[in-house]
N, C-alpha and C. Protein backbone atom coordinates (compact mmCIF):
# COMPACT_ATOMS: atom_id res chain seq x y z
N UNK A 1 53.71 -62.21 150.58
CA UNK A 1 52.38 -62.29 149.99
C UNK A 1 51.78 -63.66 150.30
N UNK A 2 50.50 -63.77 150.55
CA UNK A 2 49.79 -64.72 150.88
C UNK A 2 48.45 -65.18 150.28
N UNK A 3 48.21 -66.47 150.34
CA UNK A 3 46.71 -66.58 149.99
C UNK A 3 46.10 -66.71 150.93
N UNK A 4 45.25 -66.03 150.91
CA UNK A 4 44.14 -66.32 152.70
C UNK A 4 42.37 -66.59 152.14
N UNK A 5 42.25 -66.87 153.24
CA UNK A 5 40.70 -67.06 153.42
C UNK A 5 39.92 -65.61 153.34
N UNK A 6 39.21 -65.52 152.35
CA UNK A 6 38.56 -63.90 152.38
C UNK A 6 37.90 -63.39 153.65
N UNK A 7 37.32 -64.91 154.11
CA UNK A 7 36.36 -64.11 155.47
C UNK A 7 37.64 -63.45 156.54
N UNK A 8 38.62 -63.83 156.31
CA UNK A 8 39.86 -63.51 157.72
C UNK A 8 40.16 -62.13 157.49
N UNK A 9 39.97 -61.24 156.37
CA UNK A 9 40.15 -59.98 156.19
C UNK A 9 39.05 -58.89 156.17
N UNK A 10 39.26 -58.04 157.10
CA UNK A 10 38.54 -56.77 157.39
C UNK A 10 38.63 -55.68 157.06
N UNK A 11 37.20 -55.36 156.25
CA UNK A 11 36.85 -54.27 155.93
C UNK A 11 37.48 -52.64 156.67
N UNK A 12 38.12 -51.91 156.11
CA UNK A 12 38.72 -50.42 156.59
C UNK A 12 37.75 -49.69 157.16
N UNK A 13 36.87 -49.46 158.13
CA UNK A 13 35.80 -48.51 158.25
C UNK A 13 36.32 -47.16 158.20
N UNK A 14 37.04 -46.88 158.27
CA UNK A 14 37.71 -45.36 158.22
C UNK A 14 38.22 -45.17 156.98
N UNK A 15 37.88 -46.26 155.55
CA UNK A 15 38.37 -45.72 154.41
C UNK A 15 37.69 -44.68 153.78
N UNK A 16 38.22 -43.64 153.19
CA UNK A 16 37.60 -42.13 152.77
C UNK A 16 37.22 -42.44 151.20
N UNK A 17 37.35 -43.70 150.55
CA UNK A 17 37.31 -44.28 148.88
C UNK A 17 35.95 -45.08 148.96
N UNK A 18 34.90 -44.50 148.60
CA UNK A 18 34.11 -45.48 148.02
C UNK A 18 33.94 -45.50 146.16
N UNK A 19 33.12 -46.31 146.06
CA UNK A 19 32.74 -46.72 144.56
C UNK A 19 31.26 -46.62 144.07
N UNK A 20 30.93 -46.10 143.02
CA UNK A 20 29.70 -45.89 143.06
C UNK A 20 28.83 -47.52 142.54
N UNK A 21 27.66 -47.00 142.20
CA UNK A 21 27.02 -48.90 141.68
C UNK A 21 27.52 -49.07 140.34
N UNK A 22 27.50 -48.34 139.29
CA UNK A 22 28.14 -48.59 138.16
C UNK A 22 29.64 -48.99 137.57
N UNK A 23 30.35 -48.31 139.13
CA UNK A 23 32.06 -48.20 138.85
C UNK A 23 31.95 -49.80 139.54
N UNK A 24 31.07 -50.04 140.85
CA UNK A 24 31.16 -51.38 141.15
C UNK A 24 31.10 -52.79 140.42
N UNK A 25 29.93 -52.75 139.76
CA UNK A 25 29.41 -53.56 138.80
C UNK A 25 30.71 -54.11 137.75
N UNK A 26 31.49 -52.81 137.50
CA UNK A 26 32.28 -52.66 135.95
C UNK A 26 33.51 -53.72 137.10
N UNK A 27 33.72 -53.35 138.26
CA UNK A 27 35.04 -53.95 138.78
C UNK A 27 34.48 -55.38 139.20
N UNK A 28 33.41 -55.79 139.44
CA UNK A 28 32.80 -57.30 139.77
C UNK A 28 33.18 -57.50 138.45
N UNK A 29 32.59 -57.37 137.21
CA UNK A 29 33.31 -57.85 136.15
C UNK A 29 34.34 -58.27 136.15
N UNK A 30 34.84 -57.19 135.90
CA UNK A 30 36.66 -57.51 135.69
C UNK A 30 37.40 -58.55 136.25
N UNK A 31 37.02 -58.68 137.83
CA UNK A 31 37.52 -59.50 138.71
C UNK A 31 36.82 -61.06 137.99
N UNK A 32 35.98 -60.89 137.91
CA UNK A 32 35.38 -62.21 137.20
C UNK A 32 36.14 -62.72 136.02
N UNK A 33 36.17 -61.58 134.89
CA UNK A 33 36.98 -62.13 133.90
C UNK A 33 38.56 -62.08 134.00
N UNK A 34 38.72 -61.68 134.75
CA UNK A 34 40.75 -61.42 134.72
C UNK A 34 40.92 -61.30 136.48
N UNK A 35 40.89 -62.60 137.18
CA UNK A 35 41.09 -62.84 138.13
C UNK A 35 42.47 -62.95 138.53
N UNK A 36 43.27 -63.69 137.61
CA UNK A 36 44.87 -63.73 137.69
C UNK A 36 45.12 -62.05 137.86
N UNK A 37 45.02 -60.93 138.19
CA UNK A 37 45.14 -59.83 138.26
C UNK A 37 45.33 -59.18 139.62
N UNK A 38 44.66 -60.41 140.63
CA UNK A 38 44.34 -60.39 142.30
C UNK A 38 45.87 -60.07 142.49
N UNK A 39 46.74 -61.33 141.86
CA UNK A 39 48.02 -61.66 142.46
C UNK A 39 49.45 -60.86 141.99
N UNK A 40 48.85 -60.39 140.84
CA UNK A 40 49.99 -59.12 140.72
C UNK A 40 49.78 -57.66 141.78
N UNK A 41 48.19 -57.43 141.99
CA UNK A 41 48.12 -56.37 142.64
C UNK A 41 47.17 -56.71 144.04
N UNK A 42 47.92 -57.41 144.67
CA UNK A 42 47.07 -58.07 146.15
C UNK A 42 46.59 -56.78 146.91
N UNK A 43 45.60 -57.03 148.16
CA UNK A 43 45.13 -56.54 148.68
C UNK A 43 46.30 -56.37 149.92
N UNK A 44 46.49 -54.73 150.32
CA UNK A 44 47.32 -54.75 151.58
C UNK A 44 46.31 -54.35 152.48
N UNK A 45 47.07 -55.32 153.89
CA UNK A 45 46.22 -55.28 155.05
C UNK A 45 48.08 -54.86 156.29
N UNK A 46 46.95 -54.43 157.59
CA UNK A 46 47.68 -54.54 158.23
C UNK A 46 48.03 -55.71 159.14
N UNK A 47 48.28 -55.83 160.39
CA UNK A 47 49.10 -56.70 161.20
C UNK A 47 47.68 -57.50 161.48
N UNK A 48 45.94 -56.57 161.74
CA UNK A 48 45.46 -57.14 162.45
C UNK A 48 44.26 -57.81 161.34
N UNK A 49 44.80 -57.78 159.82
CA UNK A 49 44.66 -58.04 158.74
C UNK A 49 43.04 -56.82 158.41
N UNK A 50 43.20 -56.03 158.64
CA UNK A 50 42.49 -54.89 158.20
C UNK A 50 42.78 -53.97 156.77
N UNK A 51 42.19 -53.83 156.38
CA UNK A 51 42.71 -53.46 154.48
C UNK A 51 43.32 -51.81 154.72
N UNK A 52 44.33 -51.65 154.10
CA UNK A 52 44.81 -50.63 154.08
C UNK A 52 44.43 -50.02 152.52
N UNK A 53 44.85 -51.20 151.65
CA UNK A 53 44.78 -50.97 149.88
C UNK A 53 43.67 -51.73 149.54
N UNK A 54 42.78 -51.24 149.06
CA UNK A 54 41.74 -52.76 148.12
C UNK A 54 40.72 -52.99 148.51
N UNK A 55 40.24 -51.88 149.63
CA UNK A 55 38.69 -52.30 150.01
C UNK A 55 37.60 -52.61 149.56
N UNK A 56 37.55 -51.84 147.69
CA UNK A 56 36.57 -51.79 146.96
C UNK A 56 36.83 -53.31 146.00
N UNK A 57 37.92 -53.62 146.23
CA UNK A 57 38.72 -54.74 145.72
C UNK A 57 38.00 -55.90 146.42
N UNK A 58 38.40 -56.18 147.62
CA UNK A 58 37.67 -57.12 148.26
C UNK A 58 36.30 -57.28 148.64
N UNK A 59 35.80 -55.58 148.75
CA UNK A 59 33.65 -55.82 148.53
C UNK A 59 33.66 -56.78 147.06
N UNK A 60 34.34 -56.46 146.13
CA UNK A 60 34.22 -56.60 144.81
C UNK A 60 34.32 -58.03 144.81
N UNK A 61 35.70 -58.75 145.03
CA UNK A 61 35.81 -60.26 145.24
C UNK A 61 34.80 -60.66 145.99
N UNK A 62 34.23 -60.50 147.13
CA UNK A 62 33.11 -61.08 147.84
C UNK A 62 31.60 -60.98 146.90
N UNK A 63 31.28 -60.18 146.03
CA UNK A 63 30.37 -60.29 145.52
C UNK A 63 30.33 -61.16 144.17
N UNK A 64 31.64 -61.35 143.42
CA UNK A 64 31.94 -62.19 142.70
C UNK A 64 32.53 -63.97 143.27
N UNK A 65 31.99 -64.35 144.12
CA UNK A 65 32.14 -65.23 145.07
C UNK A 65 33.28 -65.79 145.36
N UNK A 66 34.45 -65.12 145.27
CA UNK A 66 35.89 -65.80 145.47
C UNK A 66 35.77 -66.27 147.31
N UNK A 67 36.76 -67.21 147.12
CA UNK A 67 36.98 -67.57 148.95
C UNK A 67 38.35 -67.69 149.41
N UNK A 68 38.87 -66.95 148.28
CA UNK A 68 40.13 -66.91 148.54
C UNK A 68 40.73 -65.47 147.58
N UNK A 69 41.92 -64.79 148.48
CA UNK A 69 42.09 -63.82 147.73
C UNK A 69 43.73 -63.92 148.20
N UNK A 70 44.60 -62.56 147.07
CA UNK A 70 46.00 -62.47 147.97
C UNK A 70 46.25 -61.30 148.39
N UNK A 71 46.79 -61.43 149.58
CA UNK A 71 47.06 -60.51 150.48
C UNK A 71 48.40 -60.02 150.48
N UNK A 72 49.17 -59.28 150.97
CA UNK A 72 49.91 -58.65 151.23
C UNK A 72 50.17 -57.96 152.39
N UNK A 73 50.71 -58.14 153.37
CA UNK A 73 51.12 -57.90 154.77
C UNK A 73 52.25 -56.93 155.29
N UNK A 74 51.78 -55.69 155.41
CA UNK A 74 52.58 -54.61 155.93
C UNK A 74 52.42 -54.19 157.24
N UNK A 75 53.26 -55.09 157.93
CA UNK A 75 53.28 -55.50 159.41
C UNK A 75 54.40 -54.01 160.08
N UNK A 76 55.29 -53.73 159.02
CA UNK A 76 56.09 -52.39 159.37
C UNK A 76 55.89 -50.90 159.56
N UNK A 77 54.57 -50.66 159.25
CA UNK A 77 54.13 -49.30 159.09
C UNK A 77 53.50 -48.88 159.88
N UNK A 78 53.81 -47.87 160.45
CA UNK A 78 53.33 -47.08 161.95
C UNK A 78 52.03 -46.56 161.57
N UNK A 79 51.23 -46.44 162.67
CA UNK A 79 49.29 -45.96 162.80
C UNK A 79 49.33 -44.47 161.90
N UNK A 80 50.32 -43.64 161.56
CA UNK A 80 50.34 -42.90 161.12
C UNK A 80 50.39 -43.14 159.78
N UNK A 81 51.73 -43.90 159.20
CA UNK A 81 52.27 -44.63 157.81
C UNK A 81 50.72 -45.47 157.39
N UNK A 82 49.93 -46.20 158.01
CA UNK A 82 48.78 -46.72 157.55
C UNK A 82 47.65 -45.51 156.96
N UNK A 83 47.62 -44.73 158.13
CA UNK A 83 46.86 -43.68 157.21
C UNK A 83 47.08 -42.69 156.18
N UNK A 84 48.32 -42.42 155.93
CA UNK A 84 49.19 -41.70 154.85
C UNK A 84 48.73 -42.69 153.70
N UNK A 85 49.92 -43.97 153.85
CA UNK A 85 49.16 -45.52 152.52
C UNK A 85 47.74 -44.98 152.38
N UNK A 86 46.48 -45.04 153.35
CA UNK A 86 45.48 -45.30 152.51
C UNK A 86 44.98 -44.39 151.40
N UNK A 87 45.37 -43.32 151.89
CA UNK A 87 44.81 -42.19 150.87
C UNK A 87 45.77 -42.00 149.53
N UNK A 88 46.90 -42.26 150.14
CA UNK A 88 48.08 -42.41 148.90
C UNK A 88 47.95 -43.26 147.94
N UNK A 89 47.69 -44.32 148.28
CA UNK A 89 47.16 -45.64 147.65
C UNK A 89 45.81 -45.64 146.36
N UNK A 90 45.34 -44.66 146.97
CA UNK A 90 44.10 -43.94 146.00
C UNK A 90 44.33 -42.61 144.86
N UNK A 91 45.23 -42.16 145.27
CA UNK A 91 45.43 -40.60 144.30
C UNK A 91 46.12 -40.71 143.53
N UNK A 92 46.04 -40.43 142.33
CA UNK A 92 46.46 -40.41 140.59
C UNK A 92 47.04 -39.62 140.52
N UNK A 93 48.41 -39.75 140.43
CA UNK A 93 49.38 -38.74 140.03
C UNK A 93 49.52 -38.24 138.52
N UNK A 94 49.46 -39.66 137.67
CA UNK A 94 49.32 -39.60 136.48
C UNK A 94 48.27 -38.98 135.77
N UNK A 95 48.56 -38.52 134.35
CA UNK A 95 47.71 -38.46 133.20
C UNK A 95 47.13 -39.66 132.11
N UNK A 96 46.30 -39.25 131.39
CA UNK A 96 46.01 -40.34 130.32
C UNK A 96 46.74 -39.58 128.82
N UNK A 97 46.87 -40.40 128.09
CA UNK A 97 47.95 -39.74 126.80
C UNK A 97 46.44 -40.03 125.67
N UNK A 98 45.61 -39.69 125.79
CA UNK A 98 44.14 -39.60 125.21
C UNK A 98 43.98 -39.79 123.82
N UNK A 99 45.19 -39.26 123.12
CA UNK A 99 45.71 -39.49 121.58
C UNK A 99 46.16 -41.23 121.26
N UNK A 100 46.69 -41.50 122.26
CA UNK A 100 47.23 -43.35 121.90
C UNK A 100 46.05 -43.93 122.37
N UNK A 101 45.13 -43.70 123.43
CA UNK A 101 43.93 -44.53 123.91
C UNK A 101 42.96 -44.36 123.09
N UNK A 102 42.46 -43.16 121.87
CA UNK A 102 41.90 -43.43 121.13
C UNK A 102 42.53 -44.16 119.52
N UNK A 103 43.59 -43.75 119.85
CA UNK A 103 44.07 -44.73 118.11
C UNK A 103 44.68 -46.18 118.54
N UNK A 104 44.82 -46.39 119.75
CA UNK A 104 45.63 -47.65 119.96
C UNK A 104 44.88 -48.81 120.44
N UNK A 105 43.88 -48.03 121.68
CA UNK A 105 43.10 -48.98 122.22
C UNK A 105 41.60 -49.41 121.76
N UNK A 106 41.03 -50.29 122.13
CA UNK A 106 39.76 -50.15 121.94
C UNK A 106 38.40 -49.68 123.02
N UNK A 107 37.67 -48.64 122.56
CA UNK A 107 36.84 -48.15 123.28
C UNK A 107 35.84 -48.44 124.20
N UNK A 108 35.11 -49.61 123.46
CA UNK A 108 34.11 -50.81 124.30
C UNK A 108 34.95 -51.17 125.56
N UNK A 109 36.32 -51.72 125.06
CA UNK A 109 37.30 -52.32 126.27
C UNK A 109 37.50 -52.18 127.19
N UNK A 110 38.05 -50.44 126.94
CA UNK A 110 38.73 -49.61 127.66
C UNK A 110 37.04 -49.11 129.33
N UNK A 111 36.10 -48.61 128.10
CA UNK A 111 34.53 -48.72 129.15
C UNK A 111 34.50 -49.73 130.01
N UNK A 112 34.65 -50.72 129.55
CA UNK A 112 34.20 -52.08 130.49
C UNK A 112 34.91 -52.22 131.67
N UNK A 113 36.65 -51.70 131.23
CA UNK A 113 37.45 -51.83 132.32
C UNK A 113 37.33 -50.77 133.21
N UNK A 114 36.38 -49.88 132.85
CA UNK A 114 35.97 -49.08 134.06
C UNK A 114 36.88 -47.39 133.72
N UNK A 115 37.36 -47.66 132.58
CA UNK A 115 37.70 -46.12 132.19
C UNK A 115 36.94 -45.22 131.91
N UNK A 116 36.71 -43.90 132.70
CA UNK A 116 35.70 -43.31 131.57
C UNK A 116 36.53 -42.36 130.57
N UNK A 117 35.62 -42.18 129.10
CA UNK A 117 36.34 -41.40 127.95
C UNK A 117 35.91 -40.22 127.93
N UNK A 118 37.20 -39.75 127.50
CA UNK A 118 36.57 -38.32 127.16
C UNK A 118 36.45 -38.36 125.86
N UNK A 119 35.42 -37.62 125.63
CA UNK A 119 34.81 -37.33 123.72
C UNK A 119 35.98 -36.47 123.06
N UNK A 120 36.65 -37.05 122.15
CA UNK A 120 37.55 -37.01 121.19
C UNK A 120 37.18 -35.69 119.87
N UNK A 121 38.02 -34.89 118.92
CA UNK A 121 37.81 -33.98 118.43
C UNK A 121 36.58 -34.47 117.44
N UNK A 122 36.81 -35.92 117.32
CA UNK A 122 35.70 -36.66 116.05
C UNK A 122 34.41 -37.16 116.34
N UNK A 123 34.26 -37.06 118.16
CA UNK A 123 32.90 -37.06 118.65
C UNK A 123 32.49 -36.02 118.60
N UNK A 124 32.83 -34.90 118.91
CA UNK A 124 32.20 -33.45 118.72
C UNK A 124 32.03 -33.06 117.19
N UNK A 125 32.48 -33.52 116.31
CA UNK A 125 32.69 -32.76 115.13
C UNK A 125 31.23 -33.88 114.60
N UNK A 126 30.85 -34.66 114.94
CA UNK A 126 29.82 -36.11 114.53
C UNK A 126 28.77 -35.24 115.22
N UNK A 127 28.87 -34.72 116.59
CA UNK A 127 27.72 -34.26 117.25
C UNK A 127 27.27 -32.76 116.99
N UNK A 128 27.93 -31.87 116.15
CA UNK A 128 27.65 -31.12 115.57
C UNK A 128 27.20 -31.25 114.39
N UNK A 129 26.44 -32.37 113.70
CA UNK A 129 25.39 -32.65 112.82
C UNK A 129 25.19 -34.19 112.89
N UNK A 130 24.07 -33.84 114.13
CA UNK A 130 23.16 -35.33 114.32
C UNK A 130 22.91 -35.77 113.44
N UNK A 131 22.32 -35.41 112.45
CA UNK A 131 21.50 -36.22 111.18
C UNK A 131 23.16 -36.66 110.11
N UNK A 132 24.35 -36.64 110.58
CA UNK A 132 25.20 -37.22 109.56
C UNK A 132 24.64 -38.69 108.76
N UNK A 133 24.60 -38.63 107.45
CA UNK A 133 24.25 -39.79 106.76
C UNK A 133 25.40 -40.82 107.20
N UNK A 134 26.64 -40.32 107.45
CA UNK A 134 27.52 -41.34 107.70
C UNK A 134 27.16 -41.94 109.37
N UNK A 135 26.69 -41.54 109.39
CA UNK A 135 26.55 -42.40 111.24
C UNK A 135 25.35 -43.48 111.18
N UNK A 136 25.37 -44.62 111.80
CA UNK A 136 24.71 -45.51 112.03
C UNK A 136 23.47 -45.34 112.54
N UNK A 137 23.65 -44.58 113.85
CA UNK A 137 22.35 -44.20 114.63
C UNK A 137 22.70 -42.61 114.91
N UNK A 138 21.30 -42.19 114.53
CA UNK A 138 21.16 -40.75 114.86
C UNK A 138 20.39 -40.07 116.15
N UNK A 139 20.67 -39.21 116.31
CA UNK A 139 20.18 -38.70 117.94
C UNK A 139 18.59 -37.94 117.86
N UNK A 140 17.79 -38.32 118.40
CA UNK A 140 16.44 -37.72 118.36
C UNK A 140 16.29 -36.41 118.18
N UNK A 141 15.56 -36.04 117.17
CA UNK A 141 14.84 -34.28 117.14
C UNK A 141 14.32 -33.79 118.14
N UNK A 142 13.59 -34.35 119.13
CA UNK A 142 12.45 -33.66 120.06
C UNK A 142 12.64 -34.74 121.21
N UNK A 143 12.11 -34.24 122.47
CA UNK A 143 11.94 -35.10 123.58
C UNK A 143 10.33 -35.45 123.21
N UNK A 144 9.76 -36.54 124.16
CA UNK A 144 8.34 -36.89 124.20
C UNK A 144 7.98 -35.84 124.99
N UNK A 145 6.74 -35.32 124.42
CA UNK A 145 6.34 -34.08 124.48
C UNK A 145 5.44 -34.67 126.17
N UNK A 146 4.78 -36.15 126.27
CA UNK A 146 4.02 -36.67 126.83
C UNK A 146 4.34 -36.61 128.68
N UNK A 147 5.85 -36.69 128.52
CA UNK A 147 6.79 -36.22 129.70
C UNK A 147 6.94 -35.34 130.62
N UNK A 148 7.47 -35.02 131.30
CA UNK A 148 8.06 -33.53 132.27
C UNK A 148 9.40 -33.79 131.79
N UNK A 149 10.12 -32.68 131.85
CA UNK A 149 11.95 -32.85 132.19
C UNK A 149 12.42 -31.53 132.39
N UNK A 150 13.58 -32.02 133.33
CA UNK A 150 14.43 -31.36 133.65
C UNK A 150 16.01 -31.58 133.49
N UNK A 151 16.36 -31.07 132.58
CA UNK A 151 17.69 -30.97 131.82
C UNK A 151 18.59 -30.53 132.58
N UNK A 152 19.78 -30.98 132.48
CA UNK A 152 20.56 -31.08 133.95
C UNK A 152 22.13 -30.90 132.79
N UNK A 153 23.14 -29.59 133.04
CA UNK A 153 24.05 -29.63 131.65
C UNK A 153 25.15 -29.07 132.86
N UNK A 154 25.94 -29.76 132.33
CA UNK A 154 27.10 -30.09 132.70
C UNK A 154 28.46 -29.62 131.94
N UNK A 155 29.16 -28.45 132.47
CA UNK A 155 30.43 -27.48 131.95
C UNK A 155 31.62 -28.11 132.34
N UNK A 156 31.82 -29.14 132.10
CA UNK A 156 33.10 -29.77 132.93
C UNK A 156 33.44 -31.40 132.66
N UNK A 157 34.32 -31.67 132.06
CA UNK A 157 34.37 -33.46 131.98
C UNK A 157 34.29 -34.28 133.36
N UNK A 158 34.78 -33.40 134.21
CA UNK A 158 34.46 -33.93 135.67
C UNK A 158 33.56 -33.96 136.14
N UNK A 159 32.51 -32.83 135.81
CA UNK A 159 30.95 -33.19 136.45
C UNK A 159 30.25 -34.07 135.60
N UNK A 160 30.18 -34.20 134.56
CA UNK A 160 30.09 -35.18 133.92
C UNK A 160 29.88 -36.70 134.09
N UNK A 161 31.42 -36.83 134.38
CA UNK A 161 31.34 -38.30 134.93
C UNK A 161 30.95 -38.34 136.17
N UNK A 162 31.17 -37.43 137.35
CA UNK A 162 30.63 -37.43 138.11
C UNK A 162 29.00 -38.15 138.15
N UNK A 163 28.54 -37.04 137.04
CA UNK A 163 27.10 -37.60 137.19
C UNK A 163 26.74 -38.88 136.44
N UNK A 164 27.63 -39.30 135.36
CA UNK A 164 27.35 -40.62 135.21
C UNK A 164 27.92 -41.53 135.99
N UNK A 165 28.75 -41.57 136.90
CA UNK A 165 28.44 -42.55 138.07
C UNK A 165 27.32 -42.40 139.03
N UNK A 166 27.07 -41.34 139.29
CA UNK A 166 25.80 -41.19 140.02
C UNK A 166 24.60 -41.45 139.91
N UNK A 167 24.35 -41.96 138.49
CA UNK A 167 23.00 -42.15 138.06
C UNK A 167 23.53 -43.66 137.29
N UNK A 168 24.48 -43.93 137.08
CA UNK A 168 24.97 -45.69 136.57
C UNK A 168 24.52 -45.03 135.18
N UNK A 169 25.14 -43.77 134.20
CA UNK A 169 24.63 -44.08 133.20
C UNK A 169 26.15 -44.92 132.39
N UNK A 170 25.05 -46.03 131.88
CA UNK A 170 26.12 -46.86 131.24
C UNK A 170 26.44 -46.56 129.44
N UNK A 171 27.75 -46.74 129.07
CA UNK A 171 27.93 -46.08 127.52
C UNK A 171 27.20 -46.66 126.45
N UNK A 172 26.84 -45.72 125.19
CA UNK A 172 25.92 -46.26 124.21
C UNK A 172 26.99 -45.76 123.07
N UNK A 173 26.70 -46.88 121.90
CA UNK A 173 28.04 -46.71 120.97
C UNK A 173 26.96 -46.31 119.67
N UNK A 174 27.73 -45.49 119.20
CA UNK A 174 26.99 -45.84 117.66
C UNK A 174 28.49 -46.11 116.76
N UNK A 175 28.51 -45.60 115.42
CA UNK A 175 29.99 -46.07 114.48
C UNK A 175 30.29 -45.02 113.36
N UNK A 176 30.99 -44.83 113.59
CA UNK A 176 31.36 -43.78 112.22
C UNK A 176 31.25 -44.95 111.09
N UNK A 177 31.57 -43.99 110.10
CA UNK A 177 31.54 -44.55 108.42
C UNK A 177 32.93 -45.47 108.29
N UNK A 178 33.53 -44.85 108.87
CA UNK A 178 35.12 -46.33 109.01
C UNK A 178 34.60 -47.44 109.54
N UNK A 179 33.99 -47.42 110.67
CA UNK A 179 33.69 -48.47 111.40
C UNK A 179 34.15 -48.26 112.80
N UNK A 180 34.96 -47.32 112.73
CA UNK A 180 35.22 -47.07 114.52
C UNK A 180 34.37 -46.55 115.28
N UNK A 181 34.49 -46.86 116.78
CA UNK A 181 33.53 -46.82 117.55
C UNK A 181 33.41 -45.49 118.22
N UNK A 182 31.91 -45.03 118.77
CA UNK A 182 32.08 -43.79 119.11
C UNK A 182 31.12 -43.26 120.18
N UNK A 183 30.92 -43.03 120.96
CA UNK A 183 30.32 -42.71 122.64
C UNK A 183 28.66 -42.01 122.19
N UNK A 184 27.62 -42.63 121.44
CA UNK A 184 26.38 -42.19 120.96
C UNK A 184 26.20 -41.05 122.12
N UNK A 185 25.95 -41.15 123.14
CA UNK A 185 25.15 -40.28 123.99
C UNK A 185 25.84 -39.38 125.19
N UNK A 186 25.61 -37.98 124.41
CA UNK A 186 26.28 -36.61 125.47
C UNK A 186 25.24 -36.52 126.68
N UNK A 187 24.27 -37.36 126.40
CA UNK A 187 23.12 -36.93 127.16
C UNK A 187 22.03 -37.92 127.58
N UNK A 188 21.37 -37.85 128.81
CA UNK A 188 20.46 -39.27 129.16
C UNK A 188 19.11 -38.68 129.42
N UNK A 189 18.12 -39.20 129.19
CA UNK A 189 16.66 -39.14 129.82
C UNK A 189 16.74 -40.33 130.86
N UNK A 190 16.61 -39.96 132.38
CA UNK A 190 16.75 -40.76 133.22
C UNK A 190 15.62 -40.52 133.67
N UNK A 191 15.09 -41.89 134.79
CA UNK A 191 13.60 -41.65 135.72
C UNK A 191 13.89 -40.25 136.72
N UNK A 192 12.84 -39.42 136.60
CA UNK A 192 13.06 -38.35 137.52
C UNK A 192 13.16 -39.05 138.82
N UNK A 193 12.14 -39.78 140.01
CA UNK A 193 12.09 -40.35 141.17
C UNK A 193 13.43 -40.80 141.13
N UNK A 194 13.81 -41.73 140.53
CA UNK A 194 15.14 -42.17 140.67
C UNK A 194 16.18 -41.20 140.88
N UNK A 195 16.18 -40.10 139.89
CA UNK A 195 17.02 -39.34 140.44
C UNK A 195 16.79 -38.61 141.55
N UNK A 196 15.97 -38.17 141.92
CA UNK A 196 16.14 -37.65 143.10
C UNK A 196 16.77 -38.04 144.30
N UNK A 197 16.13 -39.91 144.44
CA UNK A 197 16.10 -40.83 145.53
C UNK A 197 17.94 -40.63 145.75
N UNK A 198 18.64 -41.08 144.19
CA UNK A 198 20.07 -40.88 144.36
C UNK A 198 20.22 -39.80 145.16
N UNK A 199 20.46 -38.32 144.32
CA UNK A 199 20.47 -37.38 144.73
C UNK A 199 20.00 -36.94 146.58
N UNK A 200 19.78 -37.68 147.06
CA UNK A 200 18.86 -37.85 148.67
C UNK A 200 19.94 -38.64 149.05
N UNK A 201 20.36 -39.67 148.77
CA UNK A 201 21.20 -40.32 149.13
C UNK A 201 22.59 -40.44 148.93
N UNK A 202 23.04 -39.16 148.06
CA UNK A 202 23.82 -38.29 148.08
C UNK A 202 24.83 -37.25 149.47
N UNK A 203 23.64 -36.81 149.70
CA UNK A 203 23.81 -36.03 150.83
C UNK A 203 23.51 -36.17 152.00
């Protein structure tokens, strides 16, 4: 493992992983605040220091102005073994245990670090009566009538987030009557143009 000069390492053009602007933003953070993090999980490159692991890693360090990053050098792995790593390097074998991340962790946190949540039995049971006196902030009766819209509903936790990376919608909290925290919004009024422009640039 090494420390190198960031400009000496090259971008993967053949990596199949990008990041959207919101998932980006959340990882410029991170890297900003918990930088000691580079060096437990360095960036792997190959021989001709081309990124095999960490591409979104190192756009990420370059926009948070580091000039130095650590590398990791897998000089042993055949043109084949590099392209196996990259995609391997990306796919989640694992699960989330969703029961300890809502009683153990904290929710704001867990968002920031770029997790997205899934709504818990006590967000649905809150969103099946908006007007709860126990909730902090309540969810609007009516859209502005003054508007157009087009309501866009989503059968799936995966399309879901899908579409909130696609549109950068970022999380809104309101609080139960304990005080714990809780994901205000199943739903966004976004600029129509905007969405489209995404949506165009989508495909």
């Amino acid at each position: 493992m090494q420390l190198v000069n960031i400009q000496e390492i090259k971008n993967n053009e053949n990596n199949p992983r990008i990041i959207k602007d919101y998932k980006f933003k959340q990882l410029v953070k991170s890297i900003k605040e918990f930088p000691e993090m580079l060096k437990l999980r360095p960036i792997v490159v190959n021989s001709e220091m081309i990124v095999l692991g960490g591409n979104m890693r190192l756009k990420a360090c370059k926009e948070a102005g580091l000039k130095e990053v650590w590398i990791l050098k897998a000089n042993e792995l055949t043109e084949q073994q590099q392209r196996e790593f990259i995609v391997k390097d990306n796919v989640g074998f694992g699960e989330w245990d969703w029961d300890v991340l809502a009683n153990e962790w904290n929710n704001q946190q867990l968002e920031d670090w770029g997790l997205d949540l899934i709504l818990t039995d006590d967000d649905l049971e809150e969103m099946k009566n908006p007007n709860n006196i126990d909730t902090e902030n309540i969810f609007a009766t009516e859209l502005d009538r003054k508007s157009c819209y087009v309501v866009l509903k989503f059968n799936t936790d995966i399309d879901w987030i899908y579409a909130k990376t696609l549109f950068g919608l970022e999380p809104q909290y309101a609080k139960r009557q304990n005080g714990k925290e809780w994901n205000k919004g199943i739903g966004r009024a976004i600029d129509g143009i905007e969405a489209i422009n995404k949506i165009r640039n989508e495909s």
